[in-house]
Protein backbone atom coordinates (compact mmCIF):
# COMPACT_ATOMS: atom_id res chain seq x y z
CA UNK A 1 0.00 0.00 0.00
CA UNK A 2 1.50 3.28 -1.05
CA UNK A 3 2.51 5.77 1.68
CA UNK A 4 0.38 8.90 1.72
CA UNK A 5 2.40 12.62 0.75
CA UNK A 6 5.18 13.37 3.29
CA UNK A 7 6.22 16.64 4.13
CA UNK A 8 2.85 19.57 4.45
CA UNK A 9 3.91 21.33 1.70
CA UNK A 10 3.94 18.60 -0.85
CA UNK A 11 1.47 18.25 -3.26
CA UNK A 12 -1.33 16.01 -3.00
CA UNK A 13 -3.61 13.67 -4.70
CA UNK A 14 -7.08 14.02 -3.73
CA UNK A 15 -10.08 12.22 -4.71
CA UNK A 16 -13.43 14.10 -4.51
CA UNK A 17 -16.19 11.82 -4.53
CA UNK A 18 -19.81 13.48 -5.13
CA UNK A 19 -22.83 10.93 -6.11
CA UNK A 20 -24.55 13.90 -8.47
CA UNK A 21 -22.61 17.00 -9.57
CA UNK A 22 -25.12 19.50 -10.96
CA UNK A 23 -22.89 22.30 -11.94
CA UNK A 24 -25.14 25.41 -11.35
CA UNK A 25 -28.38 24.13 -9.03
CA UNK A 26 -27.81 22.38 -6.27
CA UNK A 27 -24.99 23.10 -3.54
CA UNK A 28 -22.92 19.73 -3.71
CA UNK A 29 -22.66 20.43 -7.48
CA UNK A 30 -21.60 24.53 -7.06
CA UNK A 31 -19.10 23.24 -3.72
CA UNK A 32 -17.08 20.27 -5.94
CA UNK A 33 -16.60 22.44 -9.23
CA UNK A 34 -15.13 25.28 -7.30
CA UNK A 35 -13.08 23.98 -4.36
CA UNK A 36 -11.94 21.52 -7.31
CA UNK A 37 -10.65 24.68 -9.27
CA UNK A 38 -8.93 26.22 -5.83
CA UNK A 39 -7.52 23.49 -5.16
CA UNK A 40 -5.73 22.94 -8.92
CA UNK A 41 -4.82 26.01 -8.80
CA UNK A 42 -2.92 25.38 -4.90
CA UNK A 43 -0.85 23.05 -7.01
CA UNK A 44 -2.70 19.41 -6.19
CA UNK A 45 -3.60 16.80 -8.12
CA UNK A 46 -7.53 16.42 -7.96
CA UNK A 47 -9.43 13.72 -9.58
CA UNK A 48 -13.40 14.01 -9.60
CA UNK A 49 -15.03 10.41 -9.28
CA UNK A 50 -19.04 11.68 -9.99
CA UNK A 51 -22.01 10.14 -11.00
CA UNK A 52 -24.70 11.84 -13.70
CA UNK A 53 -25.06 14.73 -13.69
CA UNK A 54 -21.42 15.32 -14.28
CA UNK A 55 -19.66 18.67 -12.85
CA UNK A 56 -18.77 20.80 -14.76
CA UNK A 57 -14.88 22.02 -14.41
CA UNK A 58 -12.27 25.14 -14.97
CA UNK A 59 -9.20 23.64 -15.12
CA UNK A 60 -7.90 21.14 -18.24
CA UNK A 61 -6.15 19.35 -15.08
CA UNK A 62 -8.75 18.47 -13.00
CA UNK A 63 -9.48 14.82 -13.83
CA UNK A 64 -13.31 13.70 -14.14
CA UNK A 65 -14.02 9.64 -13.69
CA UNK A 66 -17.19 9.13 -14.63
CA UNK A 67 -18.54 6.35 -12.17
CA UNK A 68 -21.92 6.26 -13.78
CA UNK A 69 -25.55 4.99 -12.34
CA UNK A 70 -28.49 3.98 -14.67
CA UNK A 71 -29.56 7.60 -14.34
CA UNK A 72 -33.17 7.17 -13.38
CA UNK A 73 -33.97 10.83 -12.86
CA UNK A 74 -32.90 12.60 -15.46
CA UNK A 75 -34.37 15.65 -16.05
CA UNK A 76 -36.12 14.69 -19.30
CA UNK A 77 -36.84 11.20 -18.22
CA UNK A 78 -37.21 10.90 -14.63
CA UNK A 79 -38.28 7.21 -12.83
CA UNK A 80 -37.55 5.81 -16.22
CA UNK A 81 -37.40 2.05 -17.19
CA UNK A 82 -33.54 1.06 -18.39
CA UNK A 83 -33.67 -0.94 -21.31
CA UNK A 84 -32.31 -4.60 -20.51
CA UNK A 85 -29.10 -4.08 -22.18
CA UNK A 86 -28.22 -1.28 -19.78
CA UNK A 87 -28.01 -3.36 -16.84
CA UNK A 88 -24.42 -3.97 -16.13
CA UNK A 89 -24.05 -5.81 -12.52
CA UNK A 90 -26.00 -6.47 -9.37
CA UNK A 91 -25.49 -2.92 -8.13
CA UNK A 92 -27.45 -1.57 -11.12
CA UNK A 93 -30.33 -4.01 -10.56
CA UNK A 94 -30.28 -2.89 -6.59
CA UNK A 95 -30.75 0.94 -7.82
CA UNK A 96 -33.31 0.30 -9.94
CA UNK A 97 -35.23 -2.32 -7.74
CA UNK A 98 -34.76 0.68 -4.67
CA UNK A 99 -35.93 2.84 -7.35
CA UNK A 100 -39.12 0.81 -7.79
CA UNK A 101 -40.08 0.54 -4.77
CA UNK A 102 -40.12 4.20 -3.84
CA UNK A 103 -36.53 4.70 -2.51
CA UNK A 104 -33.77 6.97 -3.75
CA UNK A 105 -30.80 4.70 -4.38
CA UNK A 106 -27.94 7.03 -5.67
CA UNK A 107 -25.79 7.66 -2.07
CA UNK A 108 -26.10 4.17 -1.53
CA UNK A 109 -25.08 2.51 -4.79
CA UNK A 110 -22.59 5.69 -6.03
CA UNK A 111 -20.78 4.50 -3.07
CA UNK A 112 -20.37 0.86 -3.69
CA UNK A 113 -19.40 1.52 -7.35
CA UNK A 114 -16.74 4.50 -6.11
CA UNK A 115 -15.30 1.50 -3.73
CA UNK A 116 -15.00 -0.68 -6.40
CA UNK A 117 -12.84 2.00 -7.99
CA UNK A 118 -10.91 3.02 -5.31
CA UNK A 119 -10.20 -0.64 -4.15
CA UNK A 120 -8.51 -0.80 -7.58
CA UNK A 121 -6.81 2.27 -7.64
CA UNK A 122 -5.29 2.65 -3.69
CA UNK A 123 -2.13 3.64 -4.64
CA UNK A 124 -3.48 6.62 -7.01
CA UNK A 125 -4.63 9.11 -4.13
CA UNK A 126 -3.22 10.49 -1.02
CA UNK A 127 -6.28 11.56 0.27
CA UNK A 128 -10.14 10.83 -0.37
CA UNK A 129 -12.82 13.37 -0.12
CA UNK A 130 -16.86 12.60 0.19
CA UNK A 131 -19.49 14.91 -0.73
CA UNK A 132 -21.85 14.14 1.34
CA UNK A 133 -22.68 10.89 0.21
CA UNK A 134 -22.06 8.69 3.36
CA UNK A 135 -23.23 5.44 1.66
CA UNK A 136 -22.27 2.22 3.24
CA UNK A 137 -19.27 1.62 0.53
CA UNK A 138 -17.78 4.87 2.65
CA UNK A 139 -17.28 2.40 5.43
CA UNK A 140 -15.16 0.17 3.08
CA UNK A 141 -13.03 3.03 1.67
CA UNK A 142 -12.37 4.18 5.06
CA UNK A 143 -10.80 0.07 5.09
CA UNK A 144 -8.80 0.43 2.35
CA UNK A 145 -6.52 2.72 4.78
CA UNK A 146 -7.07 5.87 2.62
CA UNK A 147 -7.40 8.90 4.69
CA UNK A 148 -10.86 9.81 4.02
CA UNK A 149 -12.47 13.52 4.44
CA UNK A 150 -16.32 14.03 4.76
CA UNK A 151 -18.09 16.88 3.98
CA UNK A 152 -21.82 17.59 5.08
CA UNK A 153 -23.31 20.54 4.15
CA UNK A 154 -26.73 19.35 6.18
CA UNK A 155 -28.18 16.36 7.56
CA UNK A 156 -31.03 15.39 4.69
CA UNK A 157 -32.96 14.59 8.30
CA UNK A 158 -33.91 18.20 7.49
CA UNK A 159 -35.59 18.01 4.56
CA UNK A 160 -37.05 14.77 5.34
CA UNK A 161 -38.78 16.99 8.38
CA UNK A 162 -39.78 19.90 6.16
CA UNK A 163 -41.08 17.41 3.39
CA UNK A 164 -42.95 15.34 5.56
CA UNK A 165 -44.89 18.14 7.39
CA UNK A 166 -46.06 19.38 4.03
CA UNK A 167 -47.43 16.12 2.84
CA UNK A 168 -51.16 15.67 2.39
CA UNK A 169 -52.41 11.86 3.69
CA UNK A 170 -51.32 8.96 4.60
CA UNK A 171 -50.28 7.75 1.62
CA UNK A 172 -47.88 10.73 0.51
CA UNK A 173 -46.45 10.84 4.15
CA UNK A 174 -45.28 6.91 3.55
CA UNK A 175 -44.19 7.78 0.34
CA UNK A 176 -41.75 10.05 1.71
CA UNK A 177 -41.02 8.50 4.31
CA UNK A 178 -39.36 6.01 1.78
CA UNK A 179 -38.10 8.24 -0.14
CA UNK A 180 -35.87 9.38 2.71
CA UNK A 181 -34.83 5.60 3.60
CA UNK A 182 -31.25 6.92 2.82
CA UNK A 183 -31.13 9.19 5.59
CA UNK A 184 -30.62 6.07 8.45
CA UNK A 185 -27.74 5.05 6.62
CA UNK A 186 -26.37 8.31 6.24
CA UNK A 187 -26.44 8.76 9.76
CA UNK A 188 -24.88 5.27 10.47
CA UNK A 189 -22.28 6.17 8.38
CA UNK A 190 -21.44 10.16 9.69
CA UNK A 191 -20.60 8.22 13.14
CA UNK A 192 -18.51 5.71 12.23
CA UNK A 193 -16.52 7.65 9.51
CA UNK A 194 -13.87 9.92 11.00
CA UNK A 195 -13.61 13.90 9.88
CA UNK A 196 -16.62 15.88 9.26
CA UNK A 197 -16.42 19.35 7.81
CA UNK A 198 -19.77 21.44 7.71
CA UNK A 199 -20.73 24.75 6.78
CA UNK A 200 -21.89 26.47 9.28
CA UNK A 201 -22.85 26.34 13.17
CA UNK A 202 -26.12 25.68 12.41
CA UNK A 203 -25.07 22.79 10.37
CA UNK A 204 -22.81 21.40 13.09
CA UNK A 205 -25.84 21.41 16.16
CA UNK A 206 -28.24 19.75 13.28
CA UNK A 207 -25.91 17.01 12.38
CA UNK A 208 -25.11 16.28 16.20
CA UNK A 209 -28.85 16.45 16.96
CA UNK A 210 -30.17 14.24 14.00
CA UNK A 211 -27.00 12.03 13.04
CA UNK A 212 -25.66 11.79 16.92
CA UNK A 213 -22.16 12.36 15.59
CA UNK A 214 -19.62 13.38 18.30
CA UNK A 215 -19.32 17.28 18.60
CA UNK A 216 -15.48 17.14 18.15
CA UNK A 217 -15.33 15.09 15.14
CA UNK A 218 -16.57 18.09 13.21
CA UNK A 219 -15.02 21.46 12.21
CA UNK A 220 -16.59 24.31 10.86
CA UNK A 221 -15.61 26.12 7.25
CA UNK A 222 -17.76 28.44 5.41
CA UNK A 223 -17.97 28.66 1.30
CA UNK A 224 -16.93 30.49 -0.76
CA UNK A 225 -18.39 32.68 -3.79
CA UNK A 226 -16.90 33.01 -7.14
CA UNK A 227 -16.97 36.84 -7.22
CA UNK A 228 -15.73 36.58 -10.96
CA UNK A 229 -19.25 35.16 -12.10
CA UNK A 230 -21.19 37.26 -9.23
CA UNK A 231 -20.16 40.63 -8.89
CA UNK A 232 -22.02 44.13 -9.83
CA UNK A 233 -22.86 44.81 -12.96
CA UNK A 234 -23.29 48.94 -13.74
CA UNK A 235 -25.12 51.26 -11.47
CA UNK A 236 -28.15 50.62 -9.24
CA UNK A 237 -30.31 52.66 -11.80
CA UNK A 238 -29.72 49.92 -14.38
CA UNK A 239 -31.26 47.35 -12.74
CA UNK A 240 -34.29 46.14 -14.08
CA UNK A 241 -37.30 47.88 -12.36
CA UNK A 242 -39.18 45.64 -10.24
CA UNK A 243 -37.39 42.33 -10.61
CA UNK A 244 -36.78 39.82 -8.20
CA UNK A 245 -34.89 37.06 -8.13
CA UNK A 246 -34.41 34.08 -6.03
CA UNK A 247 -32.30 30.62 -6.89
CA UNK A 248 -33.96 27.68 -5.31
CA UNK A 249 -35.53 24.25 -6.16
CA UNK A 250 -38.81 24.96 -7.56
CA UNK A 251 -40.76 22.00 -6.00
CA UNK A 252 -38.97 21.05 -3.23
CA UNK A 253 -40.77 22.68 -0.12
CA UNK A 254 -37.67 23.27 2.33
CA UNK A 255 -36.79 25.89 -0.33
CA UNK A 256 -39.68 28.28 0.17
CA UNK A 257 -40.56 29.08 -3.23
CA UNK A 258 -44.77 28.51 -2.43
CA UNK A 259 -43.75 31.30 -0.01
CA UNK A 260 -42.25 33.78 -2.61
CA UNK A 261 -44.55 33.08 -5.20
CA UNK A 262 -47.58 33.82 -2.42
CA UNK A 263 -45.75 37.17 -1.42
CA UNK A 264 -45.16 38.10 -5.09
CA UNK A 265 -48.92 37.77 -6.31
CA UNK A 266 -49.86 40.01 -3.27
CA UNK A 267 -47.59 42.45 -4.09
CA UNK A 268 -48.26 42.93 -7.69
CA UNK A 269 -51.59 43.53 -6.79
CA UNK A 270 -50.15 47.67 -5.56
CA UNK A 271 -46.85 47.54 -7.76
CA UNK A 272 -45.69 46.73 -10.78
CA UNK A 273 -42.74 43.55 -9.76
CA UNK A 274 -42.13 40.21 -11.49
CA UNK A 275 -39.78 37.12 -10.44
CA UNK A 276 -37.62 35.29 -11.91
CA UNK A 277 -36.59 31.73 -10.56
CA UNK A 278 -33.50 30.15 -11.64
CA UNK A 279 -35.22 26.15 -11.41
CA UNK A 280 -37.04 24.17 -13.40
CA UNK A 281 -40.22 23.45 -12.25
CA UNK A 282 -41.74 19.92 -12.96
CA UNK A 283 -44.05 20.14 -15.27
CA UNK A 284 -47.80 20.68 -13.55
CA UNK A 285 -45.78 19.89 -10.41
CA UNK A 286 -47.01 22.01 -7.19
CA UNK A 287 -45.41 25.05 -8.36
CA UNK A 288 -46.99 25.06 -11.90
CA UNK A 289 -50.06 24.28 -10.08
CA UNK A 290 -50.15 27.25 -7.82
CA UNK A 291 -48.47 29.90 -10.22
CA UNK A 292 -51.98 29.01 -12.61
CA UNK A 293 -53.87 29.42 -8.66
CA UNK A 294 -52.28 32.52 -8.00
CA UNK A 295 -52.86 33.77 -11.49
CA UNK A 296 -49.71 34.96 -11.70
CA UNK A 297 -49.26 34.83 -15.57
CA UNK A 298 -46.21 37.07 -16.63
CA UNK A 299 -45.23 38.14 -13.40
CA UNK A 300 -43.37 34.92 -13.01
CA UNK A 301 -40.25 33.11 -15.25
CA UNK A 302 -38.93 30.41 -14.64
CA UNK A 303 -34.90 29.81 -16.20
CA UNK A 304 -32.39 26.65 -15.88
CA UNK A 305 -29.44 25.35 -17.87
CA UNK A 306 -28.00 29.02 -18.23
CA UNK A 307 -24.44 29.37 -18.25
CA UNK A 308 -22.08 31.78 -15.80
CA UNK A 309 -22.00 34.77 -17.51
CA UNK A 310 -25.63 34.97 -17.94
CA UNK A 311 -26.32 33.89 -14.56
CA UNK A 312 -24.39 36.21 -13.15
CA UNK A 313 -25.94 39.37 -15.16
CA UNK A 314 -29.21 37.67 -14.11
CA UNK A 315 -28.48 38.25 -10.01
CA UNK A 316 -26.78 41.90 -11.09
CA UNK A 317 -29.97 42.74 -13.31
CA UNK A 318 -32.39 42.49 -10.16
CA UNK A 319 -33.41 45.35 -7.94
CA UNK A 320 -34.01 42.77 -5.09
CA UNK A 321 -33.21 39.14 -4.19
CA UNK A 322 -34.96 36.46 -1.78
CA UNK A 323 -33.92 33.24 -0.42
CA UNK A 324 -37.31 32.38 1.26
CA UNK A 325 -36.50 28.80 2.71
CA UNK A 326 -37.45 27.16 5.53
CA UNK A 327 -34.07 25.55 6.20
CA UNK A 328 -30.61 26.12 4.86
CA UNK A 329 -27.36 24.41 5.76
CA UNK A 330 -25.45 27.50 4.75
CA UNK A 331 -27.33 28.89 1.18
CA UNK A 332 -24.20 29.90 -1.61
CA UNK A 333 -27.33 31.60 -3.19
CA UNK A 334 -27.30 33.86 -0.46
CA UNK A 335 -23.81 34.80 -0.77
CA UNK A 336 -24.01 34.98 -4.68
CA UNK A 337 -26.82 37.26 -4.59
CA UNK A 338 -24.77 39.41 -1.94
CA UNK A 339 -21.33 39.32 -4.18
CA UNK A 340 -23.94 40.65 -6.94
CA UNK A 341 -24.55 43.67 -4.91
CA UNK A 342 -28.38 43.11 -4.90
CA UNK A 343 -30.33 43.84 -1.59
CA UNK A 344 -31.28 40.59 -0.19
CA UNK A 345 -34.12 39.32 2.26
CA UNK A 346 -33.36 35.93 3.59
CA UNK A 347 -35.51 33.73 6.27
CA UNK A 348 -34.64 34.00 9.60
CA UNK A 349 -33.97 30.11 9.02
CA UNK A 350 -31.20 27.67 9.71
CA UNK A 351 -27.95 28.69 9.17
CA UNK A 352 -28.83 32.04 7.11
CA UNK A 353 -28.98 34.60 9.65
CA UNK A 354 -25.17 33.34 10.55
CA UNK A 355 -24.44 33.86 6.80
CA UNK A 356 -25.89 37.36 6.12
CA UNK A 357 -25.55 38.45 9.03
CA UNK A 358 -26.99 42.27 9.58
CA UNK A 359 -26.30 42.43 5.66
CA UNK A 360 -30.04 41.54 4.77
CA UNK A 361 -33.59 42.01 5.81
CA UNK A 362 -34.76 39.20 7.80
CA UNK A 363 -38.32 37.29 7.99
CA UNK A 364 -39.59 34.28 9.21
CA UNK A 365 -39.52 31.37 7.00
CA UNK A 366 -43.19 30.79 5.46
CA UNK A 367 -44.88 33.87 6.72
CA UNK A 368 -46.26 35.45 3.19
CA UNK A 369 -47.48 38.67 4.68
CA UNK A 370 -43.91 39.21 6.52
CA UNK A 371 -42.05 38.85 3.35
CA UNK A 372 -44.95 40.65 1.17
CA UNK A 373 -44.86 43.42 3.38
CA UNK A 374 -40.62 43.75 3.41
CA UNK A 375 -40.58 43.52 -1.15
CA UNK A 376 -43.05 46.42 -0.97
CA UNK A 377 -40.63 48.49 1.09
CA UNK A 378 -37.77 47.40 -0.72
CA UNK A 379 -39.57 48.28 -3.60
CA UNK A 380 -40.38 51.68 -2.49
CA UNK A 381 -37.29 53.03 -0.86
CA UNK A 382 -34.03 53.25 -3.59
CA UNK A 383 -31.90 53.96 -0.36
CA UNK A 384 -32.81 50.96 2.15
CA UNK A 385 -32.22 49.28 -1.21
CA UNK A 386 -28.44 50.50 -1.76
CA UNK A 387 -27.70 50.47 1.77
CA UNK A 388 -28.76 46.97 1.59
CA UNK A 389 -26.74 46.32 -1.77
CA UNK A 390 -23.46 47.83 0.06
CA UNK A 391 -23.95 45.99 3.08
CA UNK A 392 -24.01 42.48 1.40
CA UNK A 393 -21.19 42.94 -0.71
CA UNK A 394 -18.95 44.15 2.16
CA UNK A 395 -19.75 41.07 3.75
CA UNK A 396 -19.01 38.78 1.00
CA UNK A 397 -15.56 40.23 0.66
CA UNK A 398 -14.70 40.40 4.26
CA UNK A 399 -15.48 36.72 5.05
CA UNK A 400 -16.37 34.88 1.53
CA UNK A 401 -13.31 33.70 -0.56
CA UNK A 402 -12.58 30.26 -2.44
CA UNK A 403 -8.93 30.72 -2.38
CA UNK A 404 -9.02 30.51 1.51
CA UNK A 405 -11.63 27.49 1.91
CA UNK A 406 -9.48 25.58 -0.66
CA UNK A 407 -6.18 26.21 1.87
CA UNK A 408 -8.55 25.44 5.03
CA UNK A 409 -9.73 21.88 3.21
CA UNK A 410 -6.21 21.00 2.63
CA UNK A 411 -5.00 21.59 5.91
CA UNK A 412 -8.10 19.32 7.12
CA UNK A 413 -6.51 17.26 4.52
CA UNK A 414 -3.03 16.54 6.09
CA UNK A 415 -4.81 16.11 9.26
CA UNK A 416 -6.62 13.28 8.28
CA UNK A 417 -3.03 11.67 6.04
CA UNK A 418 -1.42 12.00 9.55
CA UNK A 419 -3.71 10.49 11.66
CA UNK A 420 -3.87 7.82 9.50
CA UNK A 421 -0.35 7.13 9.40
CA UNK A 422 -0.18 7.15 12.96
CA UNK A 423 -2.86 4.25 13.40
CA UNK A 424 -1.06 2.52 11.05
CA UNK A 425 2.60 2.77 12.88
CA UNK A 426 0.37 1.86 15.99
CA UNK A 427 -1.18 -1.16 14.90
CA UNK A 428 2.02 -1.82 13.26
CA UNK A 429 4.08 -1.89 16.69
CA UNK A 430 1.14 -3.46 18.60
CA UNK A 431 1.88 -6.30 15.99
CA UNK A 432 5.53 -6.64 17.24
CA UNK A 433 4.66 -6.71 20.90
């Protein structure tokens, strides 16, 4: 078995491991492309082992190893039927059989495939890195003897919570209570695995609470934001008049948007606003359903699959931003929208008043009238607007920066290559005794 890197400022070989890598929705997907990048650019070798949907990266050396599922929820085919052919082992027939019967496979089988890798390929890394997959196969890396790194950005215990509080019957309540089957072994896994890094405090007391991992197994580090992509674009009288925006899973009720969409259509009832969501709704999902309810119309787009550039001039081409959710681990939309210079309201929810601190207006996650009430004096007042603006992009440049979470990880990095070499000289001189 190869020895891990030597002396702490040699480089190393890392292995990020991330069961679904959506490159511009999704946290896990935003977190591996750019702490990838930082880390290339510190001078290590980083190799991405991903399921679909692949990352997408901003270095030619970053490696990607496609360790691919049957993809069963694809965006234009999701809980689809593989053809017979595409069945390649008895981990493919697991997912979709889990699949079948209501669960969500992907932490679980991404992690025996990515074992299967790794058990073949030892001597390639220095240092493993999971995005919060913590699937059983996790347990056998951690076997192999390769320092391995975890990374939760929240315990899914969360949403579970949120999602089954707004189901309606019996029926959908079971439903997602399979669904979220995952979440036991997750939790099995976080205590048994070594490392943690989270996001936030918030994120810390939630994963002791639900996940009963031991309080000094995890350290805290903050995101980053990629203030080349999210910065201000021109003056505050360019912005489009009127415009919100908000990036958040359209469907998914944790993220709040029922909330925004509720505050919007009683605004726009006095003044003349429209949102923008960066999502993509499912298609006469709940959120289709209730944009037709609220009669809406115009007043509300809905955009996905843009690229960087566009993105950002979307966040710098909006008089006001809102993250309305009832929970967030930490919320990089929050901090993009900040970096964008675009006054932001947030819910008082989770870990987001430890992210924006006194840098955005606050209300309580699912009150309509509370957040109705703050747009329209947003909306009215250009000055609580640009104080706002100011605020939120002093914030993100006092405490937000890739560069420095990228140095942070590694050190958490060497931490974890020396403590396994120790075990191993231990165990080693136990055997001579």
């Amino acid at each position: 078995m190869g020895e891990a890197a030597g002396p702490s400022d040699d480089p190393l070989r890392v292995a990020l491991l991330s069961y679904r890598s959506k490159p511009h929705c999704g946290g896990q997907g935003v977190y591996l492309r750019h702490l990838s990048r930082e880390l290339a650019d510190l001078g290590h070798s980083v190799e991405i082992l991903s399921g679909q949907p692949y990352p997408e990266l901003d270095r030619d050396g970053i490696v990607l190893t496609k360790i691919p599922s049957l993809d069963l929820y694809r965006d234009e085919d999701p809980f689809r039927t593989p053809r017979l052919g595409e069945f390649r082992d008895w981990v493919d027939v697991l997912e979709f059989a889990h699949m079948k019967t209501g669960g969500f496979p992907e932490p679980l089988t991404f992690s025996l495939r990515v074992l299967r890798e790794l058990k073949r390929r030892r001597r390639d890394f220095d240092v493993a890195h999971d995005n919060q997959v913590l699937g059983l196969g996790n347990l056998g890396i951690a076997r192999l003897g390769l320092p391995l790194v975890t990374s939760i950005h929240h315990p899914i215990s969360v949403d579970r919570r949120i999602e089954l509080e707004a189901a309606r019957g019996v029926k959908e309540r079971l439903g997602k209570r399979r669904w979220y089957g995952f979440v036991g072994m997750q939790a099995q896994v976080s205590r048994r695995i070594g490392p943690v890094l989270t996001v936030s405090d918030s994120s810390k007391v939630d994963i002791v609470k639900d996940f009963k991992v031991d309080p000094r197994d995890i350290e805290i580090l903050p995101l980053g934001v990629d203030t080349r992509v999210f910065h201000p674009r021109g003056t505050a009288a360019e912005r489009v008049p009127g415009r919100i925006v908000a990036m958040a899973s359209a469907d998914a009720p944790i993220k709040g948007v029922d909330v925004l969409l509720r505050a919007v259509a009683k605004v726009a009832t006095e003044r003349d606003v429209h949102v923008i969501v960066v999502s993509r709704p499912q298609k006469d999902g709940p959120t289709e359903k209730l944009v037709r309810e609220l009669a809406l119309g115009e007043r509300v787009r809905f955009v996905s699959g843009v690229g960087d550039d566009e993105l950002g001039e979307l966040l710098a081409s909006a008089e006001v931003a809102v993250v309305p959710s009832r929970y967030e681990g930490f919320s990089l939309p929050a901090v993009e929208h900040m970096a964008s210079g675009t006054p932001l309201v947030a819910s008082r929810a989770g870990a987001l008043p430890e992210v924006v601190g006194d840098a955005a207006a606050m209300v309580e996650p699912g009150d309509v009238e509370e957040l109705a009430a703050t747009l329209r004096r947003l909306h009215d007042s250009t000055e609580l607007r640009a104080e706002l603006g100011a605020a939120g992009l002093a914030r993100v440049h006092e405490r937000f920066a890739w560069p420095a979470v990228a140095q942070a990880t590694v050190e958490h990095y060497r931490a974890a290559i020396a403590q396994q070499r120790y075990l191993r000289l231990a165990a080693a001189g136990a055997r001579k005794r």
